[in-house]
N, C-alpha and C. Protein backbone atom coordinates (compact mmCIF):
# COMPACT_ATOMS: atom_id res chain seq x y z
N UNK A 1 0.85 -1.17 0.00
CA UNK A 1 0.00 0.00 0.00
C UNK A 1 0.90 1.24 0.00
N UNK A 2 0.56 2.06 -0.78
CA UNK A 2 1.44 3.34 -1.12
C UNK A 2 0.93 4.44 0.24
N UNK A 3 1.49 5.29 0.13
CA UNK A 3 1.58 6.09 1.97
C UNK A 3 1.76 7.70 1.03
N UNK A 4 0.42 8.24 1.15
CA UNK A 4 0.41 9.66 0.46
C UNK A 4 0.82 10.60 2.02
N UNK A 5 1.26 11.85 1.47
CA UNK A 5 2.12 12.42 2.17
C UNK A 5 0.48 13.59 2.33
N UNK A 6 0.87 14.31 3.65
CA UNK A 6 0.13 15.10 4.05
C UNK A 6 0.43 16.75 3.40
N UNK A 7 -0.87 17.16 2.99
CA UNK A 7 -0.74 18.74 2.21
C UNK A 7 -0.43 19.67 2.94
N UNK A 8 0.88 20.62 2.98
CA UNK A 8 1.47 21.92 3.80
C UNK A 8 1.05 23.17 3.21
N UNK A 9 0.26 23.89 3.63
CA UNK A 9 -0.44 25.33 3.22
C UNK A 9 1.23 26.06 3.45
N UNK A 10 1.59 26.52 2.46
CA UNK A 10 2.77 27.43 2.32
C UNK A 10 2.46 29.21 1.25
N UNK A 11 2.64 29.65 1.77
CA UNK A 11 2.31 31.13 1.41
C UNK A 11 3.85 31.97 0.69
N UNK A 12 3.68 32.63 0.11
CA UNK A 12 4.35 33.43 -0.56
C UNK A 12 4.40 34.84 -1.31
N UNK A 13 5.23 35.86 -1.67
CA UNK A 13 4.65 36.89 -1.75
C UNK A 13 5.40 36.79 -3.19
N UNK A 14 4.81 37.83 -3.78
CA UNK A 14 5.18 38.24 -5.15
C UNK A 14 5.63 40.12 -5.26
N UNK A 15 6.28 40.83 -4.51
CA UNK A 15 7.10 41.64 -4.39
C UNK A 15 7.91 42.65 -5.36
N UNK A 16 6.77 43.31 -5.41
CA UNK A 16 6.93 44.66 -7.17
C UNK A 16 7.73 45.92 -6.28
N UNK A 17 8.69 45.71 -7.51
CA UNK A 17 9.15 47.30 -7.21
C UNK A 17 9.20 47.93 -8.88
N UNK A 18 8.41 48.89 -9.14
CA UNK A 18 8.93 49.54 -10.23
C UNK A 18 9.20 48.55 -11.97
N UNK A 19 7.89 47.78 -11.82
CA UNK A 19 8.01 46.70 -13.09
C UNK A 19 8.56 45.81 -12.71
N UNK A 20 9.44 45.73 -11.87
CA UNK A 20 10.17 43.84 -11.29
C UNK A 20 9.35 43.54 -10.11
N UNK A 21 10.31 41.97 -10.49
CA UNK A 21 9.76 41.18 -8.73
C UNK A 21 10.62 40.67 -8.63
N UNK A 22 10.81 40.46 -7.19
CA UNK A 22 12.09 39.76 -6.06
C UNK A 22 11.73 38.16 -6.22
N UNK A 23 12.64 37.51 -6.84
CA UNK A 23 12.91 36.17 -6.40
C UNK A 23 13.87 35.84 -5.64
N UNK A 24 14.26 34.55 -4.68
CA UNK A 24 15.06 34.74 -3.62
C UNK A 24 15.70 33.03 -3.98
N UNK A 25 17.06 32.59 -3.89
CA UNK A 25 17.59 31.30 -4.11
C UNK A 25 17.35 30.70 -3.37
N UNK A 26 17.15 30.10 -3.30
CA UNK A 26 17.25 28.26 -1.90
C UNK A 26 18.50 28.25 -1.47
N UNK A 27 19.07 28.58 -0.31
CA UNK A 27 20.24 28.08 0.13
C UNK A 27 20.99 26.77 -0.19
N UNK A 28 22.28 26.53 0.04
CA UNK A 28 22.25 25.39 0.12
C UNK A 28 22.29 24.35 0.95
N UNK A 29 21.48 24.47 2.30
CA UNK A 29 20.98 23.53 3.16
C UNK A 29 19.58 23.26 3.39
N UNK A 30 19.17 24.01 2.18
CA UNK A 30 17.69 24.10 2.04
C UNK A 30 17.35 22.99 1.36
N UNK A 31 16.26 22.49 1.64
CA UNK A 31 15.89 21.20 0.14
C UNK A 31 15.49 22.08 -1.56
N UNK A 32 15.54 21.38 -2.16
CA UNK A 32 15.54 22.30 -3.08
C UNK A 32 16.73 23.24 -3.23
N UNK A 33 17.69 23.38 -2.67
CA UNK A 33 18.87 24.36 -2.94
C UNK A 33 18.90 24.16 -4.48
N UNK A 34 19.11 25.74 -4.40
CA UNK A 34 19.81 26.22 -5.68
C UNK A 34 18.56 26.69 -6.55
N UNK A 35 17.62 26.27 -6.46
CA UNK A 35 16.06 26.85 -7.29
C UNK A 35 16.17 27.82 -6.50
N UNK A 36 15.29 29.00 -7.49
CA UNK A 36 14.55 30.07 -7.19
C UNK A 36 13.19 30.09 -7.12
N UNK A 37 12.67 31.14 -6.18
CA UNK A 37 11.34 31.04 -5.68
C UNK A 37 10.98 32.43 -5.48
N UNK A 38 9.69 32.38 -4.91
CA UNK A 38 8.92 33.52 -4.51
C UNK A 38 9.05 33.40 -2.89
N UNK A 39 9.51 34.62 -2.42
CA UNK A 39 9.90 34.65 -1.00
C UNK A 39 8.75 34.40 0.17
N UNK A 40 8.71 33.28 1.17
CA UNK A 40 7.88 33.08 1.76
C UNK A 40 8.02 31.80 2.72
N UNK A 41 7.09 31.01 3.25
CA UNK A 41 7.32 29.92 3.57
C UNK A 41 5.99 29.06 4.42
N UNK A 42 5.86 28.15 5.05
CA UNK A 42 5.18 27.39 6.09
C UNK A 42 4.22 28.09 6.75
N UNK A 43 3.11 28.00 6.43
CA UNK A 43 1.99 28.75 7.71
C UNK A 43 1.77 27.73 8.79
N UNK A 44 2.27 28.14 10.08
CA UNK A 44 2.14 27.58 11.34
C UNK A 44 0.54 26.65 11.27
N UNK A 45 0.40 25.63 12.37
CA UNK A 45 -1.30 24.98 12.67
C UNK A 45 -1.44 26.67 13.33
N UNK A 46 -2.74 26.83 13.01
CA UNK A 46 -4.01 28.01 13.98
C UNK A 46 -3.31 29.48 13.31
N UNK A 47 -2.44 29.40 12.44
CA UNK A 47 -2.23 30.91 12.10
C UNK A 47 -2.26 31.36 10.58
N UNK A 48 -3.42 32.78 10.66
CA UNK A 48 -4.01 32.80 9.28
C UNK A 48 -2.82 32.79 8.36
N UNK A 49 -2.75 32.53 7.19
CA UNK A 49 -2.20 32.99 5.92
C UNK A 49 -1.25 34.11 5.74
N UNK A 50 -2.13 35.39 5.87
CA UNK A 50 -1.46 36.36 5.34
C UNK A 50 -0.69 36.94 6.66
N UNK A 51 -0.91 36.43 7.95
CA UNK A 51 0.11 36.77 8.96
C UNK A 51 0.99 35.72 8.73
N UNK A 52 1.12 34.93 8.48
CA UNK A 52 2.54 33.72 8.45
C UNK A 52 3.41 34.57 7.16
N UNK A 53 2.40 34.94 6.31
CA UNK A 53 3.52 35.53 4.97
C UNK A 53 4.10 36.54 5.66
N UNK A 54 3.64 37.67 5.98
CA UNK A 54 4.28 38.65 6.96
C UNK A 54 5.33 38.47 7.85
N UNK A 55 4.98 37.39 8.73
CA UNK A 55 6.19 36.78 9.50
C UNK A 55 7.61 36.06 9.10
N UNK A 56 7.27 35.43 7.72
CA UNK A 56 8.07 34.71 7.04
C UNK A 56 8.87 35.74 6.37
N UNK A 57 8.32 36.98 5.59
CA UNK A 57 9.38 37.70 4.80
C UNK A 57 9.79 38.25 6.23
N UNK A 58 9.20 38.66 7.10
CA UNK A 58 10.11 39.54 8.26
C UNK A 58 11.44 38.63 8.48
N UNK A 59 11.10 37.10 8.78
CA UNK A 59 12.22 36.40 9.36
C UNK A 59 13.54 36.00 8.26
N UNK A 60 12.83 35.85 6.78
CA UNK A 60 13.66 35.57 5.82
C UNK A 60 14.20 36.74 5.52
N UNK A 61 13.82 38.07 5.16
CA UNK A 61 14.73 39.23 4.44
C UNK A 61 14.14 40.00 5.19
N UNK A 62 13.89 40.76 6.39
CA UNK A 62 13.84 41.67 7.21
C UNK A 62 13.33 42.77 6.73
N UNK A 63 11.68 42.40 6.23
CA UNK A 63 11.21 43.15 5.48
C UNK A 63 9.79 43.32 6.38
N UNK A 64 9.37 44.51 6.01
CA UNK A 64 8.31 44.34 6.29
C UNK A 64 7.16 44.65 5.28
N UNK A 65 6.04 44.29 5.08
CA UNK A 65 5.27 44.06 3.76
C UNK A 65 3.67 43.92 3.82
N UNK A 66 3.25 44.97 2.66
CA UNK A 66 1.47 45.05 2.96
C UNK A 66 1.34 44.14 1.80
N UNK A 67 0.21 43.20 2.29
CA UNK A 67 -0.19 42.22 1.25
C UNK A 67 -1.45 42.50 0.63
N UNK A 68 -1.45 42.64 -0.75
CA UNK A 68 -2.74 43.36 -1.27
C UNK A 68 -3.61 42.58 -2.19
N UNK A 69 -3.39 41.64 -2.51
CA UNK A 69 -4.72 40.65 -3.05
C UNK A 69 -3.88 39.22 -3.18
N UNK A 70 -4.50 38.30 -3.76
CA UNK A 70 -4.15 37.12 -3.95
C UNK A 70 -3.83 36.95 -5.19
N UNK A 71 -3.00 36.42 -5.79
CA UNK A 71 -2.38 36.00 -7.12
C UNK A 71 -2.98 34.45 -7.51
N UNK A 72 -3.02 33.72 -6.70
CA UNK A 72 -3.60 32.36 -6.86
C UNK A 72 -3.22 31.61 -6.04
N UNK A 73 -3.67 30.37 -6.77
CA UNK A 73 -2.82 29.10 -5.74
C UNK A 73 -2.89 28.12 -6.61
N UNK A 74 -1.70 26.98 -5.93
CA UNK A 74 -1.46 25.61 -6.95
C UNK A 74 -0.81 24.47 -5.63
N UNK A 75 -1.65 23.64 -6.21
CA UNK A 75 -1.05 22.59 -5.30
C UNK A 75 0.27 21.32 -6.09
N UNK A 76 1.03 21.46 -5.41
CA UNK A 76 2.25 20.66 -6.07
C UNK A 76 2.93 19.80 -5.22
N UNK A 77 2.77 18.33 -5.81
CA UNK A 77 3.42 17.22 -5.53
C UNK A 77 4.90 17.07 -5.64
N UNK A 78 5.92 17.36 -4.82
CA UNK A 78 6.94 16.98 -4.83
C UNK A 78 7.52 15.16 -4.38
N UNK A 79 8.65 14.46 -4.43
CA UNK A 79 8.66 13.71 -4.46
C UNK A 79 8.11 13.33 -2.96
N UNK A 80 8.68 14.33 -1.99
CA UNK A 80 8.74 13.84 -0.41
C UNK A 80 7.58 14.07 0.26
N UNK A 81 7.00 15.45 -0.59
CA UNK A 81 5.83 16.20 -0.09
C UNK A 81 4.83 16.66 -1.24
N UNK A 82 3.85 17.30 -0.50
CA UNK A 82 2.99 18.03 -1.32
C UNK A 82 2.25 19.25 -0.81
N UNK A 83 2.96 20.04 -1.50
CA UNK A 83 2.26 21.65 -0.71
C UNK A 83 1.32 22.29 -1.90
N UNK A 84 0.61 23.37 -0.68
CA UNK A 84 -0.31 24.10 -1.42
C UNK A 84 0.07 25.34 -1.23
N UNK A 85 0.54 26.37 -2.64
CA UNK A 85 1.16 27.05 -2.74
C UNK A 85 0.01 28.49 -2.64
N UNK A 86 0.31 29.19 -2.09
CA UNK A 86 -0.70 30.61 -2.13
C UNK A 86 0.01 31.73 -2.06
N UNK A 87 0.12 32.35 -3.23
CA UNK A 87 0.81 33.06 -3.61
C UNK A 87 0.14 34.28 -3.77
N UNK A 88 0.34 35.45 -2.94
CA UNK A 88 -0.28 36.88 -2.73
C UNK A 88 0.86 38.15 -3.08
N UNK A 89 0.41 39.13 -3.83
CA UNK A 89 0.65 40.27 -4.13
C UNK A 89 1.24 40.86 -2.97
N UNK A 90 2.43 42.18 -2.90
CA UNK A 90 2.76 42.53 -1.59
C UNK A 90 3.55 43.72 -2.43
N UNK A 91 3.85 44.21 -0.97
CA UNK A 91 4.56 45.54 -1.61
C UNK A 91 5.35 46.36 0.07
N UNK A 92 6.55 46.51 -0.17
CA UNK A 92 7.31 46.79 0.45
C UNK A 92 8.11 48.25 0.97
N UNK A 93 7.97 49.40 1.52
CA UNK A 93 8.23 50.68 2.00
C UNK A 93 9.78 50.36 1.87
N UNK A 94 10.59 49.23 2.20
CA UNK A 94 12.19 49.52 2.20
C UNK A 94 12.49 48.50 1.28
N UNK A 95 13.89 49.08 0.89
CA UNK A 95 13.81 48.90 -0.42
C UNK A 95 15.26 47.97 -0.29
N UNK A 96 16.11 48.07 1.28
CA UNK A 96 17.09 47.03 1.27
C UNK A 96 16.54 45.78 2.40
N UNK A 97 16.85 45.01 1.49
CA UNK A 97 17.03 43.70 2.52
C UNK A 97 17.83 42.92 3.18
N UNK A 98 17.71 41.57 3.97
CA UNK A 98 18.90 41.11 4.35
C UNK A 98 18.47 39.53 4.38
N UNK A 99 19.28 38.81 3.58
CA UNK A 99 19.06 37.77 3.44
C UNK A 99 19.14 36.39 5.05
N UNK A 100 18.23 35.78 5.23
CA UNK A 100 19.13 34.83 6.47
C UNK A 100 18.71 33.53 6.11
N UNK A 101 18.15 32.74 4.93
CA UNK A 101 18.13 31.49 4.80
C UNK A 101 18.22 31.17 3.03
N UNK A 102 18.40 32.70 2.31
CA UNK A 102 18.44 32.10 0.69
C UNK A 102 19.42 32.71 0.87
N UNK A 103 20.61 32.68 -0.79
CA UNK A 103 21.94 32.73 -0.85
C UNK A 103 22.10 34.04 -1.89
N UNK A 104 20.98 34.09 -2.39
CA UNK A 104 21.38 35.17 -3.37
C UNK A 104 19.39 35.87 -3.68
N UNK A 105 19.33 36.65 -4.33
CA UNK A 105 18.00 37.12 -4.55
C UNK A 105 18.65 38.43 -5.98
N UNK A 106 17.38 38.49 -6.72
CA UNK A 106 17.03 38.82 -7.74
C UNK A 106 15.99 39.52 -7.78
N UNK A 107 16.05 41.13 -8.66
CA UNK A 107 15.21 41.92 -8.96
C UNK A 107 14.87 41.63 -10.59
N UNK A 108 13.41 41.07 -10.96
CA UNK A 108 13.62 41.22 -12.49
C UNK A 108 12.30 41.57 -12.98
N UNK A 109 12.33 41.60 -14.37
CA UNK A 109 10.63 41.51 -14.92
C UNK A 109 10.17 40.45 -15.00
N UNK A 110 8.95 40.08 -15.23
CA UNK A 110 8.45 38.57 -14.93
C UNK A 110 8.81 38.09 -16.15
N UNK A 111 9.03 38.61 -17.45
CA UNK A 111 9.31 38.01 -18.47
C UNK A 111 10.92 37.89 -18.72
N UNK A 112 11.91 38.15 -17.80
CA UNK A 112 12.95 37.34 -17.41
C UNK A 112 13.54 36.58 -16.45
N UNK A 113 12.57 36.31 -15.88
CA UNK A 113 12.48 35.10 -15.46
C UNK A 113 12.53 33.25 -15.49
N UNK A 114 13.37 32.95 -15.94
CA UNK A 114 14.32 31.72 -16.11
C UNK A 114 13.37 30.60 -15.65
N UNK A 115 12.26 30.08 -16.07
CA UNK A 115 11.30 29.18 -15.50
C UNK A 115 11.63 28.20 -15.01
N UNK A 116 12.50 27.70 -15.85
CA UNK A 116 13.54 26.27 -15.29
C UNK A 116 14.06 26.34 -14.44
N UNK A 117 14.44 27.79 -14.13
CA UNK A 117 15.17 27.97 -12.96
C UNK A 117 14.76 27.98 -11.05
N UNK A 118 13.12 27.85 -11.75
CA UNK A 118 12.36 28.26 -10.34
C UNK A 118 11.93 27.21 -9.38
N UNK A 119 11.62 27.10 -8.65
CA UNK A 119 10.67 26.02 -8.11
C UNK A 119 9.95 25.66 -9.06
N UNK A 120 9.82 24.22 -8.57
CA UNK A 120 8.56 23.98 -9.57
C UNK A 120 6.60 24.09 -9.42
N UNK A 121 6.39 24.53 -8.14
CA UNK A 121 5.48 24.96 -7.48
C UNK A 121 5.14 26.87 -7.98
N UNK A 122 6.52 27.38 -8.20
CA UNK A 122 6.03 28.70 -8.61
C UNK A 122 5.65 28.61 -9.99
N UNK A 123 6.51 27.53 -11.03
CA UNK A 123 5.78 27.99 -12.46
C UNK A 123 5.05 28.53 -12.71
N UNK A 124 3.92 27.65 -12.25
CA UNK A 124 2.81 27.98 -13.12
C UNK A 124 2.26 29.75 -12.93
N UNK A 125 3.21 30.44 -12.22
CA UNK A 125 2.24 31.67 -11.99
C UNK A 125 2.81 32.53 -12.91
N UNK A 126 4.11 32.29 -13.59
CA UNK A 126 4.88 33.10 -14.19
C UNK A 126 4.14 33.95 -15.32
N UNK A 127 3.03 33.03 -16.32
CA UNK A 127 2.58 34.14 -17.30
C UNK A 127 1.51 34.33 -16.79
N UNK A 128 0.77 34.53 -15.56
CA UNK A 128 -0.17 35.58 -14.87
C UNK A 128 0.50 37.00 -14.96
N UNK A 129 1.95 36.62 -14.17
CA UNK A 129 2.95 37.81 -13.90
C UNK A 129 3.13 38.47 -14.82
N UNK A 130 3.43 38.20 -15.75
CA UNK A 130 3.95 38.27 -17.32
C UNK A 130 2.46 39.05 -18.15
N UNK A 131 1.69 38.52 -17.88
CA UNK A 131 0.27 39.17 -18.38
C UNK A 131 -0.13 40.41 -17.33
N UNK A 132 -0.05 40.71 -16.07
CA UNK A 132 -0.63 41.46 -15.21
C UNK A 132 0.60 42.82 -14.67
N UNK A 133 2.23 42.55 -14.96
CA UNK A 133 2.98 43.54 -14.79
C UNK A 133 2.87 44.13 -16.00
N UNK A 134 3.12 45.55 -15.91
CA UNK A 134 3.38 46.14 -16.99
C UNK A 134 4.86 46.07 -17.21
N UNK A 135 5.28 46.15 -18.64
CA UNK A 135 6.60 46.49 -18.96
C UNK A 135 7.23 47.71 -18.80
């Protein structure tokens, strides 16, 4: 009998400055090292959504961030796991950050954005991005 893995509500922001968005690397003690992603992570049991995203960019890049609608969501089967990705709009007053669990981060337009290069949970949002930023 096969043993399905339990679904992790994981949140993420999508982070405009001026026609780009911030993608952030996977460390390399991270699973997934070395993909790029949309900055975010794990919503705690009993804590809403858009406060875990808040908490997560605070703890990952020392940001602080108003979250202003929802972009979507996708649920994705990885080999070990399977998360449900919810990915919300945000927008940020400071403009430096400080990295403490990815290795490198990226300002770009959504249409240079390296798809192969990303998680594979963010794909699919790329030509929303691509359709909804302006150039």
């Amino acid at each position: 009998m096969s043993q399905t893995s339990q679904e992790t509500l994981v949140v993420a922001a999508v982070l405009r400055r001026r026609g780009e968005i911030l993608i952030v690397r996977r460390g390399p003690s991270q699973s997934g090292a070395g993909f790029w992603e949309f900055p975010g992570g794990k919503v705690e049991v009993g804590e809403p959504p858009e406060q875990a995203l808040r908490r997560e960019i605070q703890e990952e890049l020392g940001l602080s961030i108003q979250i202003e609608g929802l972009v979507g969501e996708v649920t994705h089967a990885y080999p070990k796991k399977t998360i449900r990705l919810r990915l919300f709009w945000a927008s940020s007053t400071s403009e430096s950050l400080v990295l403490s669990e990815h290795d490198a981060f990226q300002w770009l337009r959504p249409k240079d954005v390296n798809v192969f290069e990303l998680s594979e949970a963010d794909r699919p949002f790329v030509p929303k991005l691509i359709a909804e930023i302006p150039l």
